[in-house]
C-alpha atoms as a PDB file:
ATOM      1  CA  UNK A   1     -31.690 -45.858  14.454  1.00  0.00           C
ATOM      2  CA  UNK A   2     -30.896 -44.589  18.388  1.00  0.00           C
ATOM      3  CA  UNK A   3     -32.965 -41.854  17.562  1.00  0.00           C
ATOM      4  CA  UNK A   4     -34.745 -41.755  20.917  1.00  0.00           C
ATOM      5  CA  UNK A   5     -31.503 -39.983  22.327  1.00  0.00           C
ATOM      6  CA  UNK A   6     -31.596 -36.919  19.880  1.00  0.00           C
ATOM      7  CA  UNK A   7     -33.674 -34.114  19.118  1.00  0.00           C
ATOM      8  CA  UNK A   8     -36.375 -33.897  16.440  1.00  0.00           C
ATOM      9  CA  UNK A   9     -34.689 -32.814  12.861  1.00  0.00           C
ATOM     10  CA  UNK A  10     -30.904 -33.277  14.179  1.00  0.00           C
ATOM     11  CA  UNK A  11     -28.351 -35.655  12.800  1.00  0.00           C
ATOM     12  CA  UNK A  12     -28.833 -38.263   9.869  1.00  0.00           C
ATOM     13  CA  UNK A  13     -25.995 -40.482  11.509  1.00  0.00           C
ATOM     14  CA  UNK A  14     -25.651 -41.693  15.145  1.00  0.00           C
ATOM     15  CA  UNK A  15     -21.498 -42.544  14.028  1.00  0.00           C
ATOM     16  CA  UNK A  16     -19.371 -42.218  11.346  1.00  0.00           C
ATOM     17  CA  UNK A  17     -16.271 -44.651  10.970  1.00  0.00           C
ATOM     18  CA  UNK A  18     -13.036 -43.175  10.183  1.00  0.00           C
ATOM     19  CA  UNK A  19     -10.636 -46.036   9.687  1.00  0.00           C
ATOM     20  CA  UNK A  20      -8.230 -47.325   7.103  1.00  0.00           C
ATOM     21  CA  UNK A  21      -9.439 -50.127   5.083  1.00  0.00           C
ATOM     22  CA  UNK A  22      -5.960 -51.883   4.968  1.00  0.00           C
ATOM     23  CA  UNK A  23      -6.114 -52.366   8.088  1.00  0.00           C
ATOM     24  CA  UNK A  24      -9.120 -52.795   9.932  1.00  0.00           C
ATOM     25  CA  UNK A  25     -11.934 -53.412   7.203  1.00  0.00           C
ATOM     26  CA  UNK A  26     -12.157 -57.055   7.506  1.00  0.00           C
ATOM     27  CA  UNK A  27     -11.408 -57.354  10.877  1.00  0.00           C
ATOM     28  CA  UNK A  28     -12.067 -54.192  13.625  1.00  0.00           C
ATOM     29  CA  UNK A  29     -14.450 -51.613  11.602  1.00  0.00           C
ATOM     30  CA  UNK A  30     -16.515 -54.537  10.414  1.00  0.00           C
ATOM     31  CA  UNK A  31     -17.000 -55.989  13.618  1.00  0.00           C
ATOM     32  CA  UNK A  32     -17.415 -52.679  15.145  1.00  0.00           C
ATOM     33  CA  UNK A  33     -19.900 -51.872  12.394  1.00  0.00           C
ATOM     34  CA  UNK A  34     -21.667 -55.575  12.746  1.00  0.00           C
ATOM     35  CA  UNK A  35     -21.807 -54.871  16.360  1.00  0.00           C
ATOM     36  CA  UNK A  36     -23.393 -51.293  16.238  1.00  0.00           C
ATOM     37  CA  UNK A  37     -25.871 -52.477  13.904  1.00  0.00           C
ATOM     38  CA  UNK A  38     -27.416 -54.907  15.838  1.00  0.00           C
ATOM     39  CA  UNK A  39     -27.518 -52.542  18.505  1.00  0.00           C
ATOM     40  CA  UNK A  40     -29.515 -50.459  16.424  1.00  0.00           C
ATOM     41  CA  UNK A  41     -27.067 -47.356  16.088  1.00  0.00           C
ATOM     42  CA  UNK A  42     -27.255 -45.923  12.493  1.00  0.00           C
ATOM     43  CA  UNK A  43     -23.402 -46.082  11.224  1.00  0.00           C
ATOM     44  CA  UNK A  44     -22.034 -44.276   8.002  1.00  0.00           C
ATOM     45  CA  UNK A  45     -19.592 -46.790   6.869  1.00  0.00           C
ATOM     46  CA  UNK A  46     -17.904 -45.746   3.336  1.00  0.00           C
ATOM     47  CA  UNK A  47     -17.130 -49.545   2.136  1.00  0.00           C
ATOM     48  CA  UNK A  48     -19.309 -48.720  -1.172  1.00  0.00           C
ATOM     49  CA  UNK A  49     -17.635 -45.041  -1.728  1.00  0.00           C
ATOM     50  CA  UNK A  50     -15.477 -44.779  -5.115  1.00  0.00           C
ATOM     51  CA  UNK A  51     -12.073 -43.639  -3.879  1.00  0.00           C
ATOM     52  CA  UNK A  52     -10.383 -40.099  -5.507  1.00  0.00           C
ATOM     53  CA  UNK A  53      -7.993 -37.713  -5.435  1.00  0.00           C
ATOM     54  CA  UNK A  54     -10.325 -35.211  -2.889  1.00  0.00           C
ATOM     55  CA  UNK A  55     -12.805 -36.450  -0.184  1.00  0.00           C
ATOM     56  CA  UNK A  56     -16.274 -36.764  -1.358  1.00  0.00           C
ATOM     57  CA  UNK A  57     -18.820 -34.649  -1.120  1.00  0.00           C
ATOM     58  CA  UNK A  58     -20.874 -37.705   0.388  1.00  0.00           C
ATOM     59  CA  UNK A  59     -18.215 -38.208   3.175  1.00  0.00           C
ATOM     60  CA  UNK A  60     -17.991 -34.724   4.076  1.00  0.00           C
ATOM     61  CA  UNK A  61     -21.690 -35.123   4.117  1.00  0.00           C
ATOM     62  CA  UNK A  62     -21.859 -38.063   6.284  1.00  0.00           C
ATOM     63  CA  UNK A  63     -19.086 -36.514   8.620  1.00  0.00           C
ATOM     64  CA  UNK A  64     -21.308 -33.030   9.285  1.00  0.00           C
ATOM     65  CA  UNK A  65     -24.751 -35.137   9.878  1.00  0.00           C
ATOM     66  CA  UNK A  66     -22.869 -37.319  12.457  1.00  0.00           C
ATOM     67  CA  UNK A  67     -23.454 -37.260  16.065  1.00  0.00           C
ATOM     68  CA  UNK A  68     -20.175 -38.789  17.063  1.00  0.00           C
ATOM     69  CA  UNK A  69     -16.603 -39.735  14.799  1.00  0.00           C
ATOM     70  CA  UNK A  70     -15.387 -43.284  16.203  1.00  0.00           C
ATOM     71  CA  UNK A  71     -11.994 -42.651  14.629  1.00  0.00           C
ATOM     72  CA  UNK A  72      -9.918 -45.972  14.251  1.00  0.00           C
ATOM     73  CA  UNK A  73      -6.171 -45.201  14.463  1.00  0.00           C
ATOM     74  CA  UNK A  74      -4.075 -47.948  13.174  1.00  0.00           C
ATOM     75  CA  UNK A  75      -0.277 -48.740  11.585  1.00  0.00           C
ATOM     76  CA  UNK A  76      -1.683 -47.416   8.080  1.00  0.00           C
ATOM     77  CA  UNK A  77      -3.643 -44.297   9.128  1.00  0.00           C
ATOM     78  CA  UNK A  78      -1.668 -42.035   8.777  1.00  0.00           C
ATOM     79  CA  UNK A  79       0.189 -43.091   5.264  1.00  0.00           C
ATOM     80  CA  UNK A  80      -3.564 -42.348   3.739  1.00  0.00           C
ATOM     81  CA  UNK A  81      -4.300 -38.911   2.269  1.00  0.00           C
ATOM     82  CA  UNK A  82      -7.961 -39.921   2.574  1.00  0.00           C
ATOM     83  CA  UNK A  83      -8.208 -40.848   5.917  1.00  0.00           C
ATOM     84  CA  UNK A  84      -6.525 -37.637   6.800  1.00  0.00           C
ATOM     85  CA  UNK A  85      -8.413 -35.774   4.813  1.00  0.00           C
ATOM     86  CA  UNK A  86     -11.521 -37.093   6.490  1.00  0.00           C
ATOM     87  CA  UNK A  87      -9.669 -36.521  10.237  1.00  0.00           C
ATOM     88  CA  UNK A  88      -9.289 -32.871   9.013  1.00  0.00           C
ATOM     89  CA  UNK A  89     -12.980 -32.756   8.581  1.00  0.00           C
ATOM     90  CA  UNK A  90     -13.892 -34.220  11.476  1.00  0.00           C
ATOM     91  CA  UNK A  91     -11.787 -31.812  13.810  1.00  0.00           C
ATOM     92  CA  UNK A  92     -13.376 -29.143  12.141  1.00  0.00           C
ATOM     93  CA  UNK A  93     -16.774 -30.786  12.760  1.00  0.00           C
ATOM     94  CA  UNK A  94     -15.525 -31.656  16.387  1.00  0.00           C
ATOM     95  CA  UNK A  95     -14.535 -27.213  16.927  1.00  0.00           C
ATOM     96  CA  UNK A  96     -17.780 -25.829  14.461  1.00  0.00           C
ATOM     97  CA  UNK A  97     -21.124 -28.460  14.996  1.00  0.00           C
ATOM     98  CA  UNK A  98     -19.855 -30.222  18.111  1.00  0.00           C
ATOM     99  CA  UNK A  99     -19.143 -33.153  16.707  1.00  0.00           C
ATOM    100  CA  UNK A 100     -18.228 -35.860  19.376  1.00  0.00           C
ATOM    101  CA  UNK A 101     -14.946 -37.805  18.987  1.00  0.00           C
ATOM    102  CA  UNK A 102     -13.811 -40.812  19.930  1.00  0.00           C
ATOM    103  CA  UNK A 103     -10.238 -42.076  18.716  1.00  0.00           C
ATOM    104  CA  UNK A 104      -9.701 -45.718  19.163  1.00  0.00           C
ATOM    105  CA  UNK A 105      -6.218 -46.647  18.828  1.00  0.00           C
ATOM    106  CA  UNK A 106      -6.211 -50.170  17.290  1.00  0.00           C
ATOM    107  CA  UNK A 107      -2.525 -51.991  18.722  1.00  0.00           C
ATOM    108  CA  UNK A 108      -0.908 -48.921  17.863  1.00  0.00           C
ATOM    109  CA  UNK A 109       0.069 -46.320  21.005  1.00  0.00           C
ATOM    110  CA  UNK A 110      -1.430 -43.218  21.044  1.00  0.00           C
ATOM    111  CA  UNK A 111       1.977 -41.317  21.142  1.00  0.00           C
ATOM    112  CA  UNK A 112       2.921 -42.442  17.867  1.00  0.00           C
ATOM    113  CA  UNK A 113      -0.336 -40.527  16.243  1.00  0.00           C
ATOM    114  CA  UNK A 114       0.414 -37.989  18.116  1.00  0.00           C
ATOM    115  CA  UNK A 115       4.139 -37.239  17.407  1.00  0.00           C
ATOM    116  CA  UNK A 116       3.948 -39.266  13.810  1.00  0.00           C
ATOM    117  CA  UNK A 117       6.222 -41.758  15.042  1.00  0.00           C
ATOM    118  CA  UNK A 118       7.048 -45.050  15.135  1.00  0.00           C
ATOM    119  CA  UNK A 119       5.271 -47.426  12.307  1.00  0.00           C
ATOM    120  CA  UNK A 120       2.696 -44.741  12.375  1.00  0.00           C
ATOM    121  CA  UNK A 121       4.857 -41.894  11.561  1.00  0.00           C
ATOM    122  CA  UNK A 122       6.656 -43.825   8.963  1.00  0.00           C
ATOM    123  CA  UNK A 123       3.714 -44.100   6.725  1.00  0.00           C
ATOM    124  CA  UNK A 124       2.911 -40.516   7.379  1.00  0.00           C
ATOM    125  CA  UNK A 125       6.430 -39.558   6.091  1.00  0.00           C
ATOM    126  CA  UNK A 126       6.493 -41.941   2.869  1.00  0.00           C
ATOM    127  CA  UNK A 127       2.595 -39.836   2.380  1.00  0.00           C
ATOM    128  CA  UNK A 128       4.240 -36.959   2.701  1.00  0.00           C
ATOM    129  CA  UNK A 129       7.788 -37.798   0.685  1.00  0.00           C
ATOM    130  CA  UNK A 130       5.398 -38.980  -2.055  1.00  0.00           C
ATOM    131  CA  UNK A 131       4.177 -35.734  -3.098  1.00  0.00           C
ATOM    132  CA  UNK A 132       6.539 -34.910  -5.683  1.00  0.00           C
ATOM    133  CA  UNK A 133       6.504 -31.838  -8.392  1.00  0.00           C
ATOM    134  CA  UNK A 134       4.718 -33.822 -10.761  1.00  0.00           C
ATOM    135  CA  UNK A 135       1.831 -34.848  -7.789  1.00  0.00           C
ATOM    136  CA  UNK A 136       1.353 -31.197  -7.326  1.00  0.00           C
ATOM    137  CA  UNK A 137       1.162 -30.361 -10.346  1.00  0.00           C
ATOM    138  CA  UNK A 138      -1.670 -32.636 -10.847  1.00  0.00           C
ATOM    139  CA  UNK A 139      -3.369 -31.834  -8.132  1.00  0.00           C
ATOM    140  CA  UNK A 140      -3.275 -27.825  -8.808  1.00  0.00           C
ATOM    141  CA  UNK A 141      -1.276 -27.540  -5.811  1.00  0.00           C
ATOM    142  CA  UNK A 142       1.506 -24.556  -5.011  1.00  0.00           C
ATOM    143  CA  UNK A 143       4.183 -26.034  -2.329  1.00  0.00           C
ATOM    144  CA  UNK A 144       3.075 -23.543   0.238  1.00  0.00           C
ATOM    145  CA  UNK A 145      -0.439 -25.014  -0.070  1.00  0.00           C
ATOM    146  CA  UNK A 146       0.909 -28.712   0.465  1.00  0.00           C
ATOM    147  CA  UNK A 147       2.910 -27.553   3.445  1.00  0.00           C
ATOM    148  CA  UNK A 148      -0.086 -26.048   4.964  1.00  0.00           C
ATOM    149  CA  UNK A 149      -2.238 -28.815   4.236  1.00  0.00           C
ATOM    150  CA  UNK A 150       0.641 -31.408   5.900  1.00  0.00           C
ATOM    151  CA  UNK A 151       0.292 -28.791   8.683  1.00  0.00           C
ATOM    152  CA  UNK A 152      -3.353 -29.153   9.115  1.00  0.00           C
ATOM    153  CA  UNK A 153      -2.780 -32.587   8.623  1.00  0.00           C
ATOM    154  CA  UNK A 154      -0.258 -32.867  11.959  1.00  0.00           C
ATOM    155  CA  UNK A 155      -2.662 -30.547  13.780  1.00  0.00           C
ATOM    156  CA  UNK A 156      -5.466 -32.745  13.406  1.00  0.00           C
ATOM    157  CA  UNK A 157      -3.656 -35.864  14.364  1.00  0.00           C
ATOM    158  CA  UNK A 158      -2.336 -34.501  17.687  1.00  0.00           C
ATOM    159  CA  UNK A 159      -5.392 -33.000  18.178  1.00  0.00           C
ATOM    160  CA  UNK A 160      -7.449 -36.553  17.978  1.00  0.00           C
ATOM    161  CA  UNK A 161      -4.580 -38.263  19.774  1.00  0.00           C
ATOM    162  CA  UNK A 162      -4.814 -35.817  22.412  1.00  0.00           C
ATOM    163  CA  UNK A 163      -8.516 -37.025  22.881  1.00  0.00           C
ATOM    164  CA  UNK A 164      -9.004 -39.440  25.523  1.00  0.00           C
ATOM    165  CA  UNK A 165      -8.619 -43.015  23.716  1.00  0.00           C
ATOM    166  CA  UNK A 166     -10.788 -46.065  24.001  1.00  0.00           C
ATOM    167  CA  UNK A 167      -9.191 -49.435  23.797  1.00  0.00           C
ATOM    168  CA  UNK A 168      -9.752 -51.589  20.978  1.00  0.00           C
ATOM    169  CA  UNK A 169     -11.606 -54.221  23.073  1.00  0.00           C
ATOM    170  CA  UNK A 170     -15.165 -54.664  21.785  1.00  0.00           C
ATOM    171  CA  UNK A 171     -17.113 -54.635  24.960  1.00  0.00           C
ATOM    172  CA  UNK A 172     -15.938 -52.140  26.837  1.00  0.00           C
ATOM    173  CA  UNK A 173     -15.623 -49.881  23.738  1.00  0.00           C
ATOM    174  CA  UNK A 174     -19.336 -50.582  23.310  1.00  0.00           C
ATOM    175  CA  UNK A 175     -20.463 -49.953  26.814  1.00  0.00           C
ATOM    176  CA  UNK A 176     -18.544 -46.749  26.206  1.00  0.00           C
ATOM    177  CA  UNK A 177     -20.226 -45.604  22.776  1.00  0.00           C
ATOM    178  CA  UNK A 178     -23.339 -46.567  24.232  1.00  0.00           C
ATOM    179  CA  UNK A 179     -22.964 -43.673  26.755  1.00  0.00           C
ATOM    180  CA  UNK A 180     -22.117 -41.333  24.226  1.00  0.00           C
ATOM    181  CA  UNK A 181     -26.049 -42.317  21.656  1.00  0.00           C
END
């Protein structure tokens, strides 16, 4: 663990990943997470997490004992409830503990996270169109508190996407995390 950069009794994590596992798992994250590994940077990865209805209490765990939030914004980001309810989380983090952020926008333009647009914004809308009567009733969930969780859920993203971006290119965006542990 990079420990030598923080103080005694800090954070558990140096990073936490925030990615979708559609799709980036097998090809960006794990590299990323291969990569920071060997560089001896203690990374909370949640490929072994059970998935749910709400975020876990061991990823809001992992998100407050983090140093920094590498958030990976791809196609398929923003059509997952968890990933957004993780990036919800993490703003909080970024506003309350001083969490550190950094969005990497993996060949999808920053713009379309921003203003849910594009690709990006049509998964975000099908999310969003998906949550039906029957969905909220399951999930013990009034319509006001679905529109002010979609709200949060817009806030956060042009919030992150107003962050300034690292590339997806594995060198550089190493060099640049490096600076950050």
């Amino acid at each position: 663990m990079a420990s030598s950069s923080r103080a005694v009794g800090s954070r558990k994590h140096d990073v936490f990943l925030s990615f979708c596992g559609e799709d980036t798992r097998i090809t960006f994250a794990s590299t990323l997470h291969g990569v920071l590994k060997r560089e001896n940077i203690d990374v909370f990865i949640d490929d072994e997490l059970n998935r749910g209805e709400e975020i876990s209490l061991s990823v809001v765990t992992a998100i407050e004992e983090s140093m920094i939030s590498v958030i990976i914004f791809s196609k398929g980001y923003g059509s997952s409830r968890w990933c957004l309810e993780e990036l919800v989380k993490i703003m909080k983090c970024n506003k309350t503990q001083k969490l550190s952020i950094m969005p990497v926008f993996y060949h999808i333009d920053p713009s379309e996270v921003r203003n849910q647009t594009g690709t990006f914004g049509d998964g975000f809308a099908r999310l969003v169109g998906s949550f039906d009567e029957e969905k909220l009733k399951k999930l013990q969930m009034t319509e006001e508190q679905f529109k002010e969780k979609v709200h949060a859920w817009k806030n956060a993203l042009t919030d992150a996407a107003n962050i300034s971006g690292r590339t997806s290119d594995r060198k550089t965006f190493l060099m640049q995390l490096k600076a950050y542990v």
